[in-house]
PDB file of N, CA and C in Angstrom:
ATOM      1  N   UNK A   1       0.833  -1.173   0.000  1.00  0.00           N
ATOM      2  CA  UNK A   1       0.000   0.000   0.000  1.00  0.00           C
ATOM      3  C   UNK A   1       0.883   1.244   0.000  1.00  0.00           C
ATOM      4  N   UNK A   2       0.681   2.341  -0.773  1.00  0.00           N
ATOM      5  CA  UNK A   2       1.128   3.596  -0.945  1.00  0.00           C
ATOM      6  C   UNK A   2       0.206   4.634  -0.177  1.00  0.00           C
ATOM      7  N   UNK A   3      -0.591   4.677   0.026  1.00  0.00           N
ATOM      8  CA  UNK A   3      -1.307   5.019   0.617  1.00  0.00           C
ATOM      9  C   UNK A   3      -3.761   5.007   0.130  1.00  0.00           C
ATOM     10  N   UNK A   4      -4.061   5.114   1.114  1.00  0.00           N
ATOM     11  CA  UNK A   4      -5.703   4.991   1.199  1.00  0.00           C
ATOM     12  C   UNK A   4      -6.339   6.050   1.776  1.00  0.00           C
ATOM     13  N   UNK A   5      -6.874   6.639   1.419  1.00  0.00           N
ATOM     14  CA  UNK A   5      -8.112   7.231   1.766  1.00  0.00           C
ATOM     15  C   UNK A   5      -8.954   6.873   2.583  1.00  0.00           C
ATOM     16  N   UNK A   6      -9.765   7.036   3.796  1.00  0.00           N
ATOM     17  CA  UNK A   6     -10.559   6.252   4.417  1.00  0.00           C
ATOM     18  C   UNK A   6     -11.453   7.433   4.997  1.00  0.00           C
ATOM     19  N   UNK A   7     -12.844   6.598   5.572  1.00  0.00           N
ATOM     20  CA  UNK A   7     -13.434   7.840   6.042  1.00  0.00           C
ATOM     21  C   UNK A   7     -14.504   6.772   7.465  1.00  0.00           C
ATOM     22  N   UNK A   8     -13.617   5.597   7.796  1.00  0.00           N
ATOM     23  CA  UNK A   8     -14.695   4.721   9.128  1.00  0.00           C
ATOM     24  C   UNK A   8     -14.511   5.874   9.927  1.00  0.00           C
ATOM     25  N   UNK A   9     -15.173   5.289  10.651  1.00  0.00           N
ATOM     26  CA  UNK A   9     -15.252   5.931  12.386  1.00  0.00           C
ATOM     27  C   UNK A   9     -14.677   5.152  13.161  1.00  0.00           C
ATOM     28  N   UNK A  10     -13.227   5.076  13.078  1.00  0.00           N
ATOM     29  CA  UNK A  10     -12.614   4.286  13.657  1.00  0.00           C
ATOM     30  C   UNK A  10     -11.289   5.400  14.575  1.00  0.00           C
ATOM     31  N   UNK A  11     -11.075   6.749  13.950  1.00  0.00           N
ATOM     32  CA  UNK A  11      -9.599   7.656  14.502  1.00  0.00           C
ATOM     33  C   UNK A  11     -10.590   8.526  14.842  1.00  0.00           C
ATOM     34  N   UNK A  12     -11.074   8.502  15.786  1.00  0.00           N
ATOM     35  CA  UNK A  12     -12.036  10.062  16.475  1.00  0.00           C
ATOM     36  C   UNK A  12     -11.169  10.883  16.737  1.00  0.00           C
ATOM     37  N   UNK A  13      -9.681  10.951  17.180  1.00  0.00           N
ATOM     38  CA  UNK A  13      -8.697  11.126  17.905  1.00  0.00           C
ATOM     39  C   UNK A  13      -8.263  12.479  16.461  1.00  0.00           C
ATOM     40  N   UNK A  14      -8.579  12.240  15.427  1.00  0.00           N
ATOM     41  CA  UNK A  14      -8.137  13.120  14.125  1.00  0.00           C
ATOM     42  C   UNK A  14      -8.792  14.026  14.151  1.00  0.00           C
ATOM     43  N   UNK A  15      -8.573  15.350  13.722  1.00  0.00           N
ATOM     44  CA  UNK A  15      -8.801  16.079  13.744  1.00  0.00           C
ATOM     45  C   UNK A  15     -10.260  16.364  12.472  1.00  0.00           C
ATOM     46  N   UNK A  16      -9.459  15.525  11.476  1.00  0.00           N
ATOM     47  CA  UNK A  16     -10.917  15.955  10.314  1.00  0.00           C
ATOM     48  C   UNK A  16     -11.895  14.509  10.137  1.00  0.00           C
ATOM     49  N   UNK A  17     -12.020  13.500  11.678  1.00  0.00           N
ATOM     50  CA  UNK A  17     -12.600  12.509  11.466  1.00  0.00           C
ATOM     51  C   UNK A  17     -14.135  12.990  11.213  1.00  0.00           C
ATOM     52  N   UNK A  18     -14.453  11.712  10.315  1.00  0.00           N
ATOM     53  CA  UNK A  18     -14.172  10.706  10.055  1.00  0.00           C
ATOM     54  C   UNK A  18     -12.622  10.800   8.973  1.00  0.00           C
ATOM     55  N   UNK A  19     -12.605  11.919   8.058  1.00  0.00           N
ATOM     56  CA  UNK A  19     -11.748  11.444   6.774  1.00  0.00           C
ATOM     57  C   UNK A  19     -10.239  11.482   7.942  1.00  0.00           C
ATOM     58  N   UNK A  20      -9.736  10.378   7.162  1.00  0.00           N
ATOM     59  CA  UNK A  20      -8.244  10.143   7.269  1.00  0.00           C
ATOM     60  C   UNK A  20      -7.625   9.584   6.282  1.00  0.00           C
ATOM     61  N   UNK A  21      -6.077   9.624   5.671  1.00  0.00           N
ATOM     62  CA  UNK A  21      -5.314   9.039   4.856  1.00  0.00           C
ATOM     63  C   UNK A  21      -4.438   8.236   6.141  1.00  0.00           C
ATOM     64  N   UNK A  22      -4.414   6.964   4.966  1.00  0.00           N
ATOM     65  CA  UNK A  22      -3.438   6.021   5.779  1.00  0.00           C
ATOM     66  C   UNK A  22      -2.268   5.715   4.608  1.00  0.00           C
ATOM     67  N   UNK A  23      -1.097   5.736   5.789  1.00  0.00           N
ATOM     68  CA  UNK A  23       0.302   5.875   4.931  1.00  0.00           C
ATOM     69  C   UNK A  23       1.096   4.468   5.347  1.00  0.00           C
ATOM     70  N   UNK A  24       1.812   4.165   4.714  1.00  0.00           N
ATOM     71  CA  UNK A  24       2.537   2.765   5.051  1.00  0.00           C
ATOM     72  C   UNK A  24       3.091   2.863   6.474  1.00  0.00           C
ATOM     73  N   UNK A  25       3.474   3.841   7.328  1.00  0.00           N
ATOM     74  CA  UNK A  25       3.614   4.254   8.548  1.00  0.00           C
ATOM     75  C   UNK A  25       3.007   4.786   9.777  1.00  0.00           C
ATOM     76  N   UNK A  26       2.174   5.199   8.824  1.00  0.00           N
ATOM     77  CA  UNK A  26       1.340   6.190   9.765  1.00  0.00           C
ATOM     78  C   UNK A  26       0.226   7.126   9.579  1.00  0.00           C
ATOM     79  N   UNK A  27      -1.313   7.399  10.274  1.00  0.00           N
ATOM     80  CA  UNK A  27      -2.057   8.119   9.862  1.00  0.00           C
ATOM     81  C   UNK A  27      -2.226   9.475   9.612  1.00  0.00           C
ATOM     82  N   UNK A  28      -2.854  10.499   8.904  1.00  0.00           N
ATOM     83  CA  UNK A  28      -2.684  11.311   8.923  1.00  0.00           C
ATOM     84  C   UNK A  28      -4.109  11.987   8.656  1.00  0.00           C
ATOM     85  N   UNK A  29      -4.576  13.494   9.398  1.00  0.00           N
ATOM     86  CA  UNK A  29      -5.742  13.657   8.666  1.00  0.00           C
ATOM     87  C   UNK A  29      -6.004  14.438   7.384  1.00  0.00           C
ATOM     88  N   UNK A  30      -7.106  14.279   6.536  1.00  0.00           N
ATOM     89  CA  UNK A  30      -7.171  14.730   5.209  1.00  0.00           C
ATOM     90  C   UNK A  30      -9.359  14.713   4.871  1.00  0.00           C
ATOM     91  N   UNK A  31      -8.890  15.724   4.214  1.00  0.00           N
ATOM     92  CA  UNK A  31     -10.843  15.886   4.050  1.00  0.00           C
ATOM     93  C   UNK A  31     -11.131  15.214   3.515  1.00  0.00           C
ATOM     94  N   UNK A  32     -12.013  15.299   2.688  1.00  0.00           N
ATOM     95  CA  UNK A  32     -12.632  14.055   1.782  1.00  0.00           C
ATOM     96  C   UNK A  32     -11.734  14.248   0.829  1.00  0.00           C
ATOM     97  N   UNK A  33     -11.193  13.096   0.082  1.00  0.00           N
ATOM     98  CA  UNK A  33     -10.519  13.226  -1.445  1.00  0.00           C
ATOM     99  C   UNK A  33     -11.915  13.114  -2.455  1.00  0.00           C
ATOM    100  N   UNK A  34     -10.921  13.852  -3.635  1.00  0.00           N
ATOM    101  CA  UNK A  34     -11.863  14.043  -4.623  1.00  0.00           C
ATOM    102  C   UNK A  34     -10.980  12.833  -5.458  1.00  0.00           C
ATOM    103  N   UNK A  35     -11.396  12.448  -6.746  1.00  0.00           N
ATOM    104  CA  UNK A  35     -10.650  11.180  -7.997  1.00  0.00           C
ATOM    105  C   UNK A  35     -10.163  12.491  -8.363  1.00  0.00           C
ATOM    106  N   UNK A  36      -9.435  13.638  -8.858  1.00  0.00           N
ATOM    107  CA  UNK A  36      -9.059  14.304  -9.539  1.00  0.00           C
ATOM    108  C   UNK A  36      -7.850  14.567  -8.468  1.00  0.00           C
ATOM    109  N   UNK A  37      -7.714  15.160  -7.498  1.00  0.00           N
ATOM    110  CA  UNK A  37      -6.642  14.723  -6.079  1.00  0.00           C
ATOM    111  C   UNK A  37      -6.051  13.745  -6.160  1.00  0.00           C
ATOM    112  N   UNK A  38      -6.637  12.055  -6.046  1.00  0.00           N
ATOM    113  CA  UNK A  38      -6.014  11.233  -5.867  1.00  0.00           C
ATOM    114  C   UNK A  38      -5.311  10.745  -7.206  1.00  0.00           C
ATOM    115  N   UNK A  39      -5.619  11.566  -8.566  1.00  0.00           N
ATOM    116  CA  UNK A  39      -4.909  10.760  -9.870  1.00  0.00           C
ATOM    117  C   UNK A  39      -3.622  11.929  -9.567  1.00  0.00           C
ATOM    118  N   UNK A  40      -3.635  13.007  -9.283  1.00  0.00           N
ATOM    119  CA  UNK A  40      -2.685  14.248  -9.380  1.00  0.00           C
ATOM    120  C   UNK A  40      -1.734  13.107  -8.038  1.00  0.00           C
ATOM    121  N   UNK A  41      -1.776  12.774  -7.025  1.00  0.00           N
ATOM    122  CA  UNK A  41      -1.053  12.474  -5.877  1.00  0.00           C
ATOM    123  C   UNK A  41      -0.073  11.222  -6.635  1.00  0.00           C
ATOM    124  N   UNK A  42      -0.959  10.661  -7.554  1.00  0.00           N
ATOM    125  CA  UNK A  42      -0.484   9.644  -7.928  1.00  0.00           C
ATOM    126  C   UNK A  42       0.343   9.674  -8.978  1.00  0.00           C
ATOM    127  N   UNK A  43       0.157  10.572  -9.796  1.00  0.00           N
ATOM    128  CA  UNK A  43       1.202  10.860 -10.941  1.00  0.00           C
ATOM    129  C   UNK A  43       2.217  12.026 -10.550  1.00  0.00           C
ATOM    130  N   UNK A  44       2.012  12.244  -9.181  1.00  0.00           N
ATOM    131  CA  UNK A  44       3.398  12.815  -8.539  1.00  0.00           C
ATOM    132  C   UNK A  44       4.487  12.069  -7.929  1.00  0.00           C
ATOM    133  N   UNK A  45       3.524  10.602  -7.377  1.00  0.00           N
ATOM    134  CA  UNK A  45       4.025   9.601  -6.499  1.00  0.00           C
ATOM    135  C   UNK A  45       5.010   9.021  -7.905  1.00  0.00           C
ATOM    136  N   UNK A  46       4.467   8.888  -9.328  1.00  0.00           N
ATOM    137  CA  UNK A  46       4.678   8.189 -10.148  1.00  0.00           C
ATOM    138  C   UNK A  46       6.129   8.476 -11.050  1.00  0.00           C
ATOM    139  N   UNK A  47       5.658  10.156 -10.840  1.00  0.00           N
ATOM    140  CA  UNK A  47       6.159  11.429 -11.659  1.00  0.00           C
ATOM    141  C   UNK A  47       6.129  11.374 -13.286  1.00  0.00           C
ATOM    142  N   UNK A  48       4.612  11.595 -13.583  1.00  0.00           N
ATOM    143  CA  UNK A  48       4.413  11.328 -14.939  1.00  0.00           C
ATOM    144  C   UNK A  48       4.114  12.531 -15.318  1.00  0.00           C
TER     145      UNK A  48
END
């Protein structure tokens, strides 16, 4: 995993719960992703 998007009710503890990104290390909070965000994150991750 590179990273996920998530939005359970599982990290109350976050600041923008429910949304959180999960990273191969560690959580982080993040609003809702949009598909236009996550293709841009990804062709940065990619560098296309």
């Amino acid at each position: 995993m590179i990273f996920r998007y998530d939005n359970a009710y599982n990290h109350p503890e976050i600041k923008t719960f429910p949304h959180h990104k999960h990273l191969p290390e560690n959580i982080k909070e993040s609003n809702e992703a949009e598909l236009i965000d996550i293709l841009f994150e990804i062709s940065e991750i990619l560098k296309i």
